[in-house]
N, C-alpha and C. Protein backbone atom coordinates (compact mmCIF):
# COMPACT_ATOMS: atom_id res chain seq x y z
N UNK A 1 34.60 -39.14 -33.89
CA UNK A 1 35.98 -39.02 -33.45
C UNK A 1 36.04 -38.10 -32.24
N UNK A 2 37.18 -38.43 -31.27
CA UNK A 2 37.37 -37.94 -29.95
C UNK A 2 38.18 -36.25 -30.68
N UNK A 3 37.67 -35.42 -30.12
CA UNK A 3 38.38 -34.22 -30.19
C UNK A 3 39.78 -34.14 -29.56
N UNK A 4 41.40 -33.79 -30.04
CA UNK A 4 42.44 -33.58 -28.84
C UNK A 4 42.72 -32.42 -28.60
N UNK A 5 43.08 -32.09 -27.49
CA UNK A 5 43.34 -30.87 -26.82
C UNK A 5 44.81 -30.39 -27.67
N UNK A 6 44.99 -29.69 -27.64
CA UNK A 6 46.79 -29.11 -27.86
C UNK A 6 47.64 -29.97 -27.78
N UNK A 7 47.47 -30.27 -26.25
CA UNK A 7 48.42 -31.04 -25.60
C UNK A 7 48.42 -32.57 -26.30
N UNK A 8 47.41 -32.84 -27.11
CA UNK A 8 47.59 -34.41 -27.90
C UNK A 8 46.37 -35.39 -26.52
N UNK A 9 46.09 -34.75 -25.67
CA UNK A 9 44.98 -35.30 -25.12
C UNK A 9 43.87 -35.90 -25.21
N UNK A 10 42.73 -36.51 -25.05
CA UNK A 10 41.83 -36.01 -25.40
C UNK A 10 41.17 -35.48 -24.46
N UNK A 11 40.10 -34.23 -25.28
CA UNK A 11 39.34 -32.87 -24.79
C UNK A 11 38.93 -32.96 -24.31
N UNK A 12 37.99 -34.23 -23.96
CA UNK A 12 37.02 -34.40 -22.97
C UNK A 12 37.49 -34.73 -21.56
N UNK A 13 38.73 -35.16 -21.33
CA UNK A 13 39.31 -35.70 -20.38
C UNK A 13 40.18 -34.61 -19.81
N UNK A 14 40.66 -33.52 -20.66
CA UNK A 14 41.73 -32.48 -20.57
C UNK A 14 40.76 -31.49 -19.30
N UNK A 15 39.51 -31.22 -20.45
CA UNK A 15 38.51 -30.24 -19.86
C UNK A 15 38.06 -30.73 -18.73
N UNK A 16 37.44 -31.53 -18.45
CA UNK A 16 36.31 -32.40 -16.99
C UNK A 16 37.12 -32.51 -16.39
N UNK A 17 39.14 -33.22 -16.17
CA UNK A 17 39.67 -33.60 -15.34
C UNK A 17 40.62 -32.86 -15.00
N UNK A 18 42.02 -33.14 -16.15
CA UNK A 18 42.85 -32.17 -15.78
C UNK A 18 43.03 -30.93 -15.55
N UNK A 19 42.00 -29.85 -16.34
CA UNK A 19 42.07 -28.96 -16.11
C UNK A 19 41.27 -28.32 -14.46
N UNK A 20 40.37 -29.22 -14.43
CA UNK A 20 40.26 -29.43 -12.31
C UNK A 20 41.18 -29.67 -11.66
N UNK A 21 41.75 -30.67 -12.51
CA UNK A 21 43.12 -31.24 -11.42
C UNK A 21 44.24 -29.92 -10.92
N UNK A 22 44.54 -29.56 -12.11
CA UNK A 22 45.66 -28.52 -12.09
C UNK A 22 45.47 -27.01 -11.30
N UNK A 23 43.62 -27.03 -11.65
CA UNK A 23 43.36 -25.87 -10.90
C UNK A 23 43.16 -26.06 -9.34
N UNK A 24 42.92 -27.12 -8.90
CA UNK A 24 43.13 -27.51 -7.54
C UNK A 24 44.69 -27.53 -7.11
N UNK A 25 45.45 -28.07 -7.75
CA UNK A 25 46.32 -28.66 -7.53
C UNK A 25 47.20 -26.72 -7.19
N UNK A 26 46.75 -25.95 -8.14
CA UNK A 26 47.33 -24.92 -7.93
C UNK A 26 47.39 -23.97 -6.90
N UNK A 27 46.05 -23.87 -6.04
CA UNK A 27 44.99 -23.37 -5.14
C UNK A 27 44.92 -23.98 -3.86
N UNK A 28 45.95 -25.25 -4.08
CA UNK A 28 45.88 -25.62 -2.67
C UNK A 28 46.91 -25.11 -1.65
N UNK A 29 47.44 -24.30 -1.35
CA UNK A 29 48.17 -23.43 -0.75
C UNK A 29 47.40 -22.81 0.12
N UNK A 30 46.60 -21.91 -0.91
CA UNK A 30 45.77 -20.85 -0.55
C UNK A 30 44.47 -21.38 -0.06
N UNK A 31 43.91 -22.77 -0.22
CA UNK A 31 43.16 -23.62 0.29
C UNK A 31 43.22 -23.62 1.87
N UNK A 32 44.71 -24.17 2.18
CA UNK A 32 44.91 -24.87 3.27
C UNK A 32 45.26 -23.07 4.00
N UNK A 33 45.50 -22.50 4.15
CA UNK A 33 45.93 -20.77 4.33
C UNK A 33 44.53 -20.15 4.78
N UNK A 34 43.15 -20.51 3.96
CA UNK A 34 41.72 -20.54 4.38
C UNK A 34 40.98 -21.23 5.28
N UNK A 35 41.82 -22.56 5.48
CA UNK A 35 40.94 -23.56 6.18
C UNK A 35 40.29 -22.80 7.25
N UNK A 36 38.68 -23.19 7.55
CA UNK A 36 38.43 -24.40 6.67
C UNK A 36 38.26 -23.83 5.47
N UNK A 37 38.30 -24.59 4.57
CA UNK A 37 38.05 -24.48 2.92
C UNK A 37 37.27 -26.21 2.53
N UNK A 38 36.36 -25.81 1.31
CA UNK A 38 36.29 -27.29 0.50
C UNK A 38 36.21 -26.90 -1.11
N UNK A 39 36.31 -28.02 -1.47
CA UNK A 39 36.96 -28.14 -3.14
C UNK A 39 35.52 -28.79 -3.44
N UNK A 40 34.54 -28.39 -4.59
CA UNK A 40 33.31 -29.02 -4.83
C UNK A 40 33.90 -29.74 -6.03
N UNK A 41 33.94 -30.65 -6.67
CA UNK A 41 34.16 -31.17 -7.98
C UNK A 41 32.88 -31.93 -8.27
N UNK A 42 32.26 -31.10 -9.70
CA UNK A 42 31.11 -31.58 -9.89
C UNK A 42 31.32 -33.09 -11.17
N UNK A 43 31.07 -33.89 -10.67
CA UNK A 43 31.43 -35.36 -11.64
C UNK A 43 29.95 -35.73 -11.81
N UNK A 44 29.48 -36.80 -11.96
CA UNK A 44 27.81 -37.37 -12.41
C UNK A 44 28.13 -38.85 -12.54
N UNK A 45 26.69 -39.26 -12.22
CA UNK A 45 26.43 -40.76 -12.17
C UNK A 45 26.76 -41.52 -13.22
N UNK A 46 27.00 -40.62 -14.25
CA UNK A 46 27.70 -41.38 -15.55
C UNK A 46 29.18 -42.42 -15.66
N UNK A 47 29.72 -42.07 -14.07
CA UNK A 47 30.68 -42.42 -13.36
C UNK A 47 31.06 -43.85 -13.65
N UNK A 48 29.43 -44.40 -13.63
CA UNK A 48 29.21 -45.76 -13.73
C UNK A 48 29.70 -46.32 -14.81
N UNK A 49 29.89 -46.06 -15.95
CA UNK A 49 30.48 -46.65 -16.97
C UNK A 49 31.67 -46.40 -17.41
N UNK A 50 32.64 -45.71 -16.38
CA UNK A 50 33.77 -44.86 -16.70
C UNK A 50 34.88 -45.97 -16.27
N UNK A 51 35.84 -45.91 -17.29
CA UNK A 51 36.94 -46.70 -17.26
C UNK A 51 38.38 -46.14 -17.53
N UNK A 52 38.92 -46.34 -16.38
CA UNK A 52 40.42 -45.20 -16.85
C UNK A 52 41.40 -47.08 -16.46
N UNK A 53 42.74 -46.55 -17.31
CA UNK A 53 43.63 -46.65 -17.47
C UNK A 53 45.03 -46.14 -16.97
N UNK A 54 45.45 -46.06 -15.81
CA UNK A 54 46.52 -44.90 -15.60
C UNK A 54 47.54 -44.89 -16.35
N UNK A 55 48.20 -45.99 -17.07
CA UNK A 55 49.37 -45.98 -18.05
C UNK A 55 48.31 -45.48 -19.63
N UNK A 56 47.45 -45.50 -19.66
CA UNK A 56 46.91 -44.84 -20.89
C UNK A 56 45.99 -43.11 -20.83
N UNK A 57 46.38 -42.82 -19.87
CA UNK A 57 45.62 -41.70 -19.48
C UNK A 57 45.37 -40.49 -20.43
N UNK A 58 44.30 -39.69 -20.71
CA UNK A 58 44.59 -38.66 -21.27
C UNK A 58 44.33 -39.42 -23.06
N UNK A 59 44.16 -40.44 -23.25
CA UNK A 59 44.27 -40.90 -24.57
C UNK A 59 43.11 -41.10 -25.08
N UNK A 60 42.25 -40.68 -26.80
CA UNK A 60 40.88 -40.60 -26.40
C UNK A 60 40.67 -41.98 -26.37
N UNK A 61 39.41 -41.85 -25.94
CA UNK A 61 38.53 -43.04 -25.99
C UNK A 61 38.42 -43.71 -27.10
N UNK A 62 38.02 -45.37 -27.38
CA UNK A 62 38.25 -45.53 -28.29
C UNK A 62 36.64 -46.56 -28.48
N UNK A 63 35.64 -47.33 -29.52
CA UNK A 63 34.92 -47.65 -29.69
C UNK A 63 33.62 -47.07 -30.54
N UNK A 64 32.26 -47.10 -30.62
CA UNK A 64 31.24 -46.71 -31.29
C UNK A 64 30.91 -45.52 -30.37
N UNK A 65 30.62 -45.40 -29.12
CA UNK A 65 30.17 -44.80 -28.49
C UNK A 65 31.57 -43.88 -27.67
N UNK A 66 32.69 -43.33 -28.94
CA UNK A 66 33.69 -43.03 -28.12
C UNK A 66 33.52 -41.84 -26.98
N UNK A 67 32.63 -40.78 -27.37
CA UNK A 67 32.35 -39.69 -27.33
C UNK A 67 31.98 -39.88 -25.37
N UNK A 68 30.78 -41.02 -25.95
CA UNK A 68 30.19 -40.90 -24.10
C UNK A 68 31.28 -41.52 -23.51
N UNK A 69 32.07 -42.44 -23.63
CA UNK A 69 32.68 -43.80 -22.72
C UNK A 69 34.07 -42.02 -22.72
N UNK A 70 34.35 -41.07 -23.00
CA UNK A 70 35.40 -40.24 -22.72
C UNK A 70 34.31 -39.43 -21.70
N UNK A 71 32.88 -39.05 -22.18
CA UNK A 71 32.37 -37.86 -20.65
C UNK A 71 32.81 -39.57 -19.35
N UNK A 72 32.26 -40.37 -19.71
CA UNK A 72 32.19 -41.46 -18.28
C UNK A 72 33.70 -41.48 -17.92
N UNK A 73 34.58 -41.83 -18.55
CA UNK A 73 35.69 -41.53 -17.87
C UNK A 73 36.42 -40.73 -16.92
N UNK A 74 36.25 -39.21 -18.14
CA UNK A 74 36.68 -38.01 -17.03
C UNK A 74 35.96 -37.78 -15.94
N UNK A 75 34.33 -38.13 -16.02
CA UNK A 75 33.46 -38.89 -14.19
C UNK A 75 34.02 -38.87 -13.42
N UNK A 76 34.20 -40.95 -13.81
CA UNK A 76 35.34 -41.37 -13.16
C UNK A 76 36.43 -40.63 -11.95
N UNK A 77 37.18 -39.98 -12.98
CA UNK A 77 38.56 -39.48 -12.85
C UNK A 77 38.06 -38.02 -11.90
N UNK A 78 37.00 -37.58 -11.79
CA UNK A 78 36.28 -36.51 -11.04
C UNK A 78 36.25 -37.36 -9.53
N UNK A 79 34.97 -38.86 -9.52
CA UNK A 79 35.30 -38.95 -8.01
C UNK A 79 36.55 -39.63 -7.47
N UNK A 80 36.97 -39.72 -8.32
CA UNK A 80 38.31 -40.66 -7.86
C UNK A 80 39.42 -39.28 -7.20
N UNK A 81 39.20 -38.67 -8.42
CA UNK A 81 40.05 -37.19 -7.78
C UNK A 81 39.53 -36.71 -6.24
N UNK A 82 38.09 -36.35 -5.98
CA UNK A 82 37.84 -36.11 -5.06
C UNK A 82 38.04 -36.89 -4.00
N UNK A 83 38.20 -38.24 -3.63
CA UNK A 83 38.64 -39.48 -3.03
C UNK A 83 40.13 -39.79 -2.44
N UNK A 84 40.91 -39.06 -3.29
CA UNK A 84 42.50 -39.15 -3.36
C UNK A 84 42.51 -37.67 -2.57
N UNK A 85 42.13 -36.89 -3.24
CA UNK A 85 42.45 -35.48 -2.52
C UNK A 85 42.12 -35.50 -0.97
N UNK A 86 40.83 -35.53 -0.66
CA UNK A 86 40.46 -36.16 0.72
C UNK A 86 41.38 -36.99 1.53
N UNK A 87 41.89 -37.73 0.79
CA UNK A 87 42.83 -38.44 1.75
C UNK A 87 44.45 -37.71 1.99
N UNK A 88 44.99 -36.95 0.76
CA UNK A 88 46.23 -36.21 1.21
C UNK A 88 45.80 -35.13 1.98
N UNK A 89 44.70 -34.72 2.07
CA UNK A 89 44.35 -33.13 3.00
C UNK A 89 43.77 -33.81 3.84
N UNK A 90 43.71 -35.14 4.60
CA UNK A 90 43.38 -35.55 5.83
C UNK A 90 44.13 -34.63 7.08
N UNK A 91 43.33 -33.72 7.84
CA UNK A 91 43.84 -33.28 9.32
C UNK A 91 44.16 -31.34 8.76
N UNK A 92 43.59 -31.58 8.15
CA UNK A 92 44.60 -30.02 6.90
C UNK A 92 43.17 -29.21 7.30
N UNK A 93 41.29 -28.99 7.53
CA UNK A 93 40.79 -28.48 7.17
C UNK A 93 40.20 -28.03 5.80
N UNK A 94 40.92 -28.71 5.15
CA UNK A 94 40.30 -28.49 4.00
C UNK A 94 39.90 -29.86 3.31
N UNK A 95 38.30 -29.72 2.98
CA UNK A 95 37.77 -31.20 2.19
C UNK A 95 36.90 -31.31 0.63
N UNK A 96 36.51 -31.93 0.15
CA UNK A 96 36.21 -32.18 -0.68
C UNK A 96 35.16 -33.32 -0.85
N UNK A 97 34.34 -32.87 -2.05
CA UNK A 97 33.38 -33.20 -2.63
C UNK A 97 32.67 -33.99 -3.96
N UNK A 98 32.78 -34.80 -4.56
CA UNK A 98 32.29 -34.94 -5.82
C UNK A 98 30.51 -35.16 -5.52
N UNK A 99 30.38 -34.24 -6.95
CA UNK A 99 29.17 -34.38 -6.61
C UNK A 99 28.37 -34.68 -7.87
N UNK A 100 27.27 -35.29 -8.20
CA UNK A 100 26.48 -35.57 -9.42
C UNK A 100 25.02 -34.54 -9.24
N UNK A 101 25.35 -33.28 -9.78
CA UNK A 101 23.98 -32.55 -10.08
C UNK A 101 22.73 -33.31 -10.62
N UNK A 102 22.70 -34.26 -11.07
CA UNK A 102 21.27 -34.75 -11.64
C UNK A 102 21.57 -34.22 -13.38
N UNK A 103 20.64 -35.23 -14.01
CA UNK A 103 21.11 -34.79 -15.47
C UNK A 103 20.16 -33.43 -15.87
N UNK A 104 21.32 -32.53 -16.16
CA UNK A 104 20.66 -31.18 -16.31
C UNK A 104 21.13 -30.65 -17.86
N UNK A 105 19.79 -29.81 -18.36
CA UNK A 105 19.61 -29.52 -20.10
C UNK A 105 20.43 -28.26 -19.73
N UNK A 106 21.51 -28.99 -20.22
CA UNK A 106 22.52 -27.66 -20.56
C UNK A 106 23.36 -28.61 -22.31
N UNK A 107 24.19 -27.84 -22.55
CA UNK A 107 24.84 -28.25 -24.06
C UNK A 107 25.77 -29.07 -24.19
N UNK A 108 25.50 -30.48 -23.01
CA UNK A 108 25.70 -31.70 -22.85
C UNK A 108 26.07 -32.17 -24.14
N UNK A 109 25.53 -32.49 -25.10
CA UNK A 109 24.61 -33.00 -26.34
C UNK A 109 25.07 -32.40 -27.96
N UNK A 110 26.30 -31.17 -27.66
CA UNK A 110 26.36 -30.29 -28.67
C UNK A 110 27.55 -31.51 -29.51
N UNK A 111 28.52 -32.22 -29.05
CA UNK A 111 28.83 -32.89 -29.69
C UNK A 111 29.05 -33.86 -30.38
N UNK A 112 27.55 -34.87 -29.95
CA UNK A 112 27.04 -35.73 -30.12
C UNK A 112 26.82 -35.85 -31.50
N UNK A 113 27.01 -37.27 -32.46
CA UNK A 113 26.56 -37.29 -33.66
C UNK A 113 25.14 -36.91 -34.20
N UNK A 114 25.49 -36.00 -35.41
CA UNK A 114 23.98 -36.06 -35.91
C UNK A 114 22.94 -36.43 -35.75
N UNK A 115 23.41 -37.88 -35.85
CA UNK A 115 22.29 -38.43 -36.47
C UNK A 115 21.45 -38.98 -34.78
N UNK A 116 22.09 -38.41 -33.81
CA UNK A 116 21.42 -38.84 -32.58
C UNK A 116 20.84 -37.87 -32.02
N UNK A 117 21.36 -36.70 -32.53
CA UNK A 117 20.71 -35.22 -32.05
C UNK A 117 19.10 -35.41 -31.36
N UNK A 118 18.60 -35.41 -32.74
CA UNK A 118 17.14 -35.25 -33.23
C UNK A 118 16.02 -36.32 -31.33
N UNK A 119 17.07 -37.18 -31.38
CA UNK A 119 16.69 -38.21 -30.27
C UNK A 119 17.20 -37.83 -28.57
N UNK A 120 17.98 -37.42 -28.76
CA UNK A 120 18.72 -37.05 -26.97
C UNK A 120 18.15 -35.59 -26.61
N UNK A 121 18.06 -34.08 -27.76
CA UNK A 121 17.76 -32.98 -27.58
C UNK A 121 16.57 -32.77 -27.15
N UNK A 122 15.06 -32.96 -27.72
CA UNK A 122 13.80 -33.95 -27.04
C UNK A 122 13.57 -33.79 -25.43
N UNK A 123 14.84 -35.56 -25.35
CA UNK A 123 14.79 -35.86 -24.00
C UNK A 123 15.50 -34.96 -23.20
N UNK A 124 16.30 -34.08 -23.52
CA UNK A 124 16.71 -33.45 -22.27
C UNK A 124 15.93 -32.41 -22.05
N UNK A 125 14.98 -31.70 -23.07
CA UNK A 125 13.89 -30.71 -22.46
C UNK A 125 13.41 -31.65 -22.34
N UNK A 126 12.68 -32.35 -22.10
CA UNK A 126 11.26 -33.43 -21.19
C UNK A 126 11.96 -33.63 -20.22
N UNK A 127 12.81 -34.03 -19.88
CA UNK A 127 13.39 -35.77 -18.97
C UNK A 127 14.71 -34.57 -17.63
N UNK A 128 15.39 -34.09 -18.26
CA UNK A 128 16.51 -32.89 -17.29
C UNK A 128 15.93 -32.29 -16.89
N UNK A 129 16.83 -31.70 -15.55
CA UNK A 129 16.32 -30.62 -14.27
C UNK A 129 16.84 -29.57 -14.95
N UNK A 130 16.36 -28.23 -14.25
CA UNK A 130 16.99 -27.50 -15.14
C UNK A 130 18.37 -26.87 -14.31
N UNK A 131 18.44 -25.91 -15.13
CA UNK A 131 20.53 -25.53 -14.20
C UNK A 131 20.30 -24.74 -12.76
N UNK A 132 18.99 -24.24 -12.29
CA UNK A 132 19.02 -24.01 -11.02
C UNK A 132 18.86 -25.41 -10.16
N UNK A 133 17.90 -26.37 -10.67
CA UNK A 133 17.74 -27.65 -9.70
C UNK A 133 19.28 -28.17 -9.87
N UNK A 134 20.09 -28.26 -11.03
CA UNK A 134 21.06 -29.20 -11.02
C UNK A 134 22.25 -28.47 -10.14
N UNK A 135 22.06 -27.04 -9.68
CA UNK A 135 23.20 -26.36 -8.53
C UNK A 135 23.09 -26.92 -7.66
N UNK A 136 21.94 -27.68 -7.15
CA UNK A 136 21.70 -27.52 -5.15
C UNK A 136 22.36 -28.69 -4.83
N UNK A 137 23.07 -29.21 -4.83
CA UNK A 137 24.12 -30.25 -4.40
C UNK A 137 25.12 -29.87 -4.72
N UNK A 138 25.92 -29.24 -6.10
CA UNK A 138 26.82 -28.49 -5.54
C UNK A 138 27.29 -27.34 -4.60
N UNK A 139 25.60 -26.60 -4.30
CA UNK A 139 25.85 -25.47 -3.56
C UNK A 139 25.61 -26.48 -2.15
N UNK A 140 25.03 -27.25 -2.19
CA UNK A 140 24.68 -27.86 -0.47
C UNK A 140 25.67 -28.18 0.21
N UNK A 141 27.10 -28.71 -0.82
CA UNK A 141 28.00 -29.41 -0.41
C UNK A 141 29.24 -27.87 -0.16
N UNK A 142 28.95 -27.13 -1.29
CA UNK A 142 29.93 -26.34 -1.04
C UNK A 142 29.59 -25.21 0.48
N UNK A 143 27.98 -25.26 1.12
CA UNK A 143 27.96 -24.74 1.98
C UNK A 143 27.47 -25.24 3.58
N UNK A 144 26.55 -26.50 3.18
CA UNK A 144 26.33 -27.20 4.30
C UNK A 144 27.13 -27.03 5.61
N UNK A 145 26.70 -26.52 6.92
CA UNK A 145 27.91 -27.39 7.97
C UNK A 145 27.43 -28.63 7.93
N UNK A 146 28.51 -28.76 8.75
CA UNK A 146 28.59 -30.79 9.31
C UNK A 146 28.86 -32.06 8.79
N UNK A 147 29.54 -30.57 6.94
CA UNK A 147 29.71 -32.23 5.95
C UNK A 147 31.01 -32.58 6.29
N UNK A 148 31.93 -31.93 6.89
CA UNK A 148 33.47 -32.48 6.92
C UNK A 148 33.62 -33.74 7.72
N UNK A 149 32.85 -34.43 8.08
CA UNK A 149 33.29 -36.03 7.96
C UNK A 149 32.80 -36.89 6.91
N UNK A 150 32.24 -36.23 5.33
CA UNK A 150 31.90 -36.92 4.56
C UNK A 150 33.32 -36.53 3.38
N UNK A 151 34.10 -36.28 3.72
CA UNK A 151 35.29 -35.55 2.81
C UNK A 151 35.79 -36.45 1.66
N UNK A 152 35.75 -36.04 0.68
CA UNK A 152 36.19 -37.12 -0.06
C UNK A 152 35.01 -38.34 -0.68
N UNK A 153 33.68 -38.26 -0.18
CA UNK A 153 32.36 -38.57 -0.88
C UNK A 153 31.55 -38.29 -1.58
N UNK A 154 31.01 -38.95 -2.39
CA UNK A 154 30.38 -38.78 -3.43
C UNK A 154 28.42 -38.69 -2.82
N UNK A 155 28.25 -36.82 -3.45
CA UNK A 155 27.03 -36.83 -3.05
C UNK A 155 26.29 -36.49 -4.06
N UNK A 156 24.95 -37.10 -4.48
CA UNK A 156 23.68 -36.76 -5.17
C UNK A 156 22.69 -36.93 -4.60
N UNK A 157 21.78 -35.27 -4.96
CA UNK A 157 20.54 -34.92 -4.31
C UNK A 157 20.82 -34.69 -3.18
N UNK A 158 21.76 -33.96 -2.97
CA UNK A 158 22.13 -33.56 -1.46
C UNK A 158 22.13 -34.80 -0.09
N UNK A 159 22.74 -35.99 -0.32
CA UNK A 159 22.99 -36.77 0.33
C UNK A 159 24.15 -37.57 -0.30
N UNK A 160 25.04 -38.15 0.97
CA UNK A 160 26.07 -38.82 0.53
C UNK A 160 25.69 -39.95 0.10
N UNK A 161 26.08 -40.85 -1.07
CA UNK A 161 25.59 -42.16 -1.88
C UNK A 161 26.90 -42.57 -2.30
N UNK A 162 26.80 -44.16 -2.55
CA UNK A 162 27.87 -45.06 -2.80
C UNK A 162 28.51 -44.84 -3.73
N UNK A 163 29.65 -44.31 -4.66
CA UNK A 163 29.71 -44.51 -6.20
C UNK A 163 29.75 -46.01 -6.62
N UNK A 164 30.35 -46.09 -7.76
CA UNK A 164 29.86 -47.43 -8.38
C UNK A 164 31.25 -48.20 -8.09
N UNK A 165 31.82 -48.99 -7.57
CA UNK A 165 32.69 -49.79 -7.15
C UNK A 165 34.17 -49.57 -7.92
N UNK A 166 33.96 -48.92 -9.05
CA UNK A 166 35.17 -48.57 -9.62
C UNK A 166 35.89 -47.14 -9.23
N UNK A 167 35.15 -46.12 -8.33
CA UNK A 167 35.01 -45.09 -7.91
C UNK A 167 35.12 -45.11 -6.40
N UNK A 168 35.54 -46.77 -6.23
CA UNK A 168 36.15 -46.86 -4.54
C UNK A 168 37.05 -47.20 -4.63
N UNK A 169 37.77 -47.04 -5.49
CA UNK A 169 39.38 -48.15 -5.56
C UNK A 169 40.05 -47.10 -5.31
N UNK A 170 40.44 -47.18 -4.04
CA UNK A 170 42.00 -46.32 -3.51
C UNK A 170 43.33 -46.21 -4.35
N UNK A 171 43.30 -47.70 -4.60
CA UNK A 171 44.21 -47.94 -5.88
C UNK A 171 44.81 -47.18 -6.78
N UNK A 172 43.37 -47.26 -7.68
CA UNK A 172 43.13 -46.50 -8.78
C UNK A 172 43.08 -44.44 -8.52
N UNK A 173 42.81 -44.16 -7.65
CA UNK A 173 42.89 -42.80 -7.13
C UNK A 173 44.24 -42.66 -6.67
N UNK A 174 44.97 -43.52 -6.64
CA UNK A 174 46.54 -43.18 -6.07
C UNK A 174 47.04 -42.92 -6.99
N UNK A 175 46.62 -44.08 -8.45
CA UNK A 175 47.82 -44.24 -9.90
C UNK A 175 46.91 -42.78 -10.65
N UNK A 176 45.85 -42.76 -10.43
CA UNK A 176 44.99 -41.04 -11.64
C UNK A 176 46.12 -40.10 -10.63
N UNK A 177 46.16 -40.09 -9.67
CA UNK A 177 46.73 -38.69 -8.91
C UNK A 177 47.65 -38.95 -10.08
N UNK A 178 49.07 -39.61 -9.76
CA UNK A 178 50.26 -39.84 -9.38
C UNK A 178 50.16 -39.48 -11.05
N UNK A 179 49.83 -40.08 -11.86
CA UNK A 179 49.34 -39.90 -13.45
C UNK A 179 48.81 -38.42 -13.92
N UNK A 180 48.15 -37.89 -13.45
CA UNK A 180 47.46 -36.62 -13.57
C UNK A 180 48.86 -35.62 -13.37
N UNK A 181 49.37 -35.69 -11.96
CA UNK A 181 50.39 -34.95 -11.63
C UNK A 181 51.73 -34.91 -12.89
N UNK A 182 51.79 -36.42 -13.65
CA UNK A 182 53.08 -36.34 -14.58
C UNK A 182 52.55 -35.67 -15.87
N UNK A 183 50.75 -35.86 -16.13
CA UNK A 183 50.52 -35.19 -17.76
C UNK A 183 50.22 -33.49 -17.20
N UNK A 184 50.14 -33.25 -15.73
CA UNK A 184 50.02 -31.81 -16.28
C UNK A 184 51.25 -30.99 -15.90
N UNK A 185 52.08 -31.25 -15.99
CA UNK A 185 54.04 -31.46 -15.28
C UNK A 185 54.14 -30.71 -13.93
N UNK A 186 53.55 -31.89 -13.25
CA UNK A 186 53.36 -30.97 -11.38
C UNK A 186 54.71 -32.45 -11.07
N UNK A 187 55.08 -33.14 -11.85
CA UNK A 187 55.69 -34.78 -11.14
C UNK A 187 57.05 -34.11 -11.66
N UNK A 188 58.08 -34.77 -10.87
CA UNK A 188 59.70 -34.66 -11.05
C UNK A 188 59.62 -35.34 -12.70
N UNK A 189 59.03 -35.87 -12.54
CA UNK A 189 59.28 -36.67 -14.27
C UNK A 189 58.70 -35.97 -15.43
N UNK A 190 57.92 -34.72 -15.22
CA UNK A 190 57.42 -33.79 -16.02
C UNK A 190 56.55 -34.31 -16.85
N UNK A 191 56.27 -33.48 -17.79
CA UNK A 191 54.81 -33.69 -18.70
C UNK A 191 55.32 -34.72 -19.92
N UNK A 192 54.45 -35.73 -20.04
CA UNK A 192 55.18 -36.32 -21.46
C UNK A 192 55.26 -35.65 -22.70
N UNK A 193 56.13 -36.37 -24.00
CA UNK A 193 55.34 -35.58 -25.14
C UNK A 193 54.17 -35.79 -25.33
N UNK A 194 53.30 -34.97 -26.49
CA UNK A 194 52.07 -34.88 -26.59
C UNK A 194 52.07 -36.53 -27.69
N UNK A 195 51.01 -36.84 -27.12
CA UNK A 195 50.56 -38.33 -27.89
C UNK A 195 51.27 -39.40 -27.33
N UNK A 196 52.16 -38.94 -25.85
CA UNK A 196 52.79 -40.13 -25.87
C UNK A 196 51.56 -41.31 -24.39
């Protein structure tokens, strides 16, 4: 079962997204007051299997594998955020980043069922970078010059790379904003009730 936040959320989506969202969303004042400034949002290639909903947002995941298909979502909802943001701070100095550290052995894994433990914990000491290799693309991006014409792209291993076609939809980064903005009550229409 999907964990919910307070708010009737679910946790995984509250934590990875909204609570980025809101803290950007709060900071951009003082962002644009700095320029230049950039916003790193660290998301991952897990991106690829991430499926949002904007009229269902915030709702957990649902299936066998609910747990991962909610980290792939809030992904998702990471480069899509970074994608949308980039485009309202077009001409502003201030840009943005999503970025995929590489899969790194950190406590990824702590809420994973039992009975899979024994099998994923293993592979992430063998197979994961560890948490200094998995910084250097967020630190490359957060310090590099010369990235501000990549604003709003998705980089792993310290180079800009394609996301996965669901992670280019302008579309879809217009309705997560516009959605994000009403569940964390930044929208004239305010926050819904919880569960709604």
């Amino acid at each position: 079962m999907c964990p919910l936040s307070k708010d009737g959320y679910g946790l995984t989506f509250q934590v990875n997204h909204l609570g980025h969202f809101l803290l950007t969303q709060l900071l951009l004042e003082r962002l644009q007051r700095s320029a230049p400034s950039r916003v790193v949002i660290v998301a991952s290639r897990a991106h690829c299997s991430g499926r949002l909903d904007p009229a269902a947002l915030g709702r957990p995941a649902r299936g066998a594998l609910r747990t991962f298909q909610a980290y792939c979502d809030s992904k998702l909802a990471n480069v899509l955020h970074a994608r949308e943001l980039a485009t309202r701070l077009q001409g502003t100095e201030v840009t943005c980043y999503a970025v995929h550290p590489g899969f790194v052995n950190t406590e990824l894994f702590r809420h994973a069922p039992l009975w899979l433990k024994p099998l994923l914990v293993p592979l992430a000491w063998l197979f994961f970078r560890e948490a200094a290799e998995g910084a250097e693309t967020p630190l490359y991006c957060a310090t590099q010059e010369g990235l501000e014409r990549f604003s709003g792209r998705y980089f792993a291993d310290c180079r800009p790379r394609e996301p996965w076609p669901q992670g280019r939809d302008d579309g879809l980064a217009r309705a997560l904003w516009e959605a994000s903005e009403r569940l964390v009550g930044l929208s004239p229409h305010g926050p819904p009730a919880p569960g709604e």
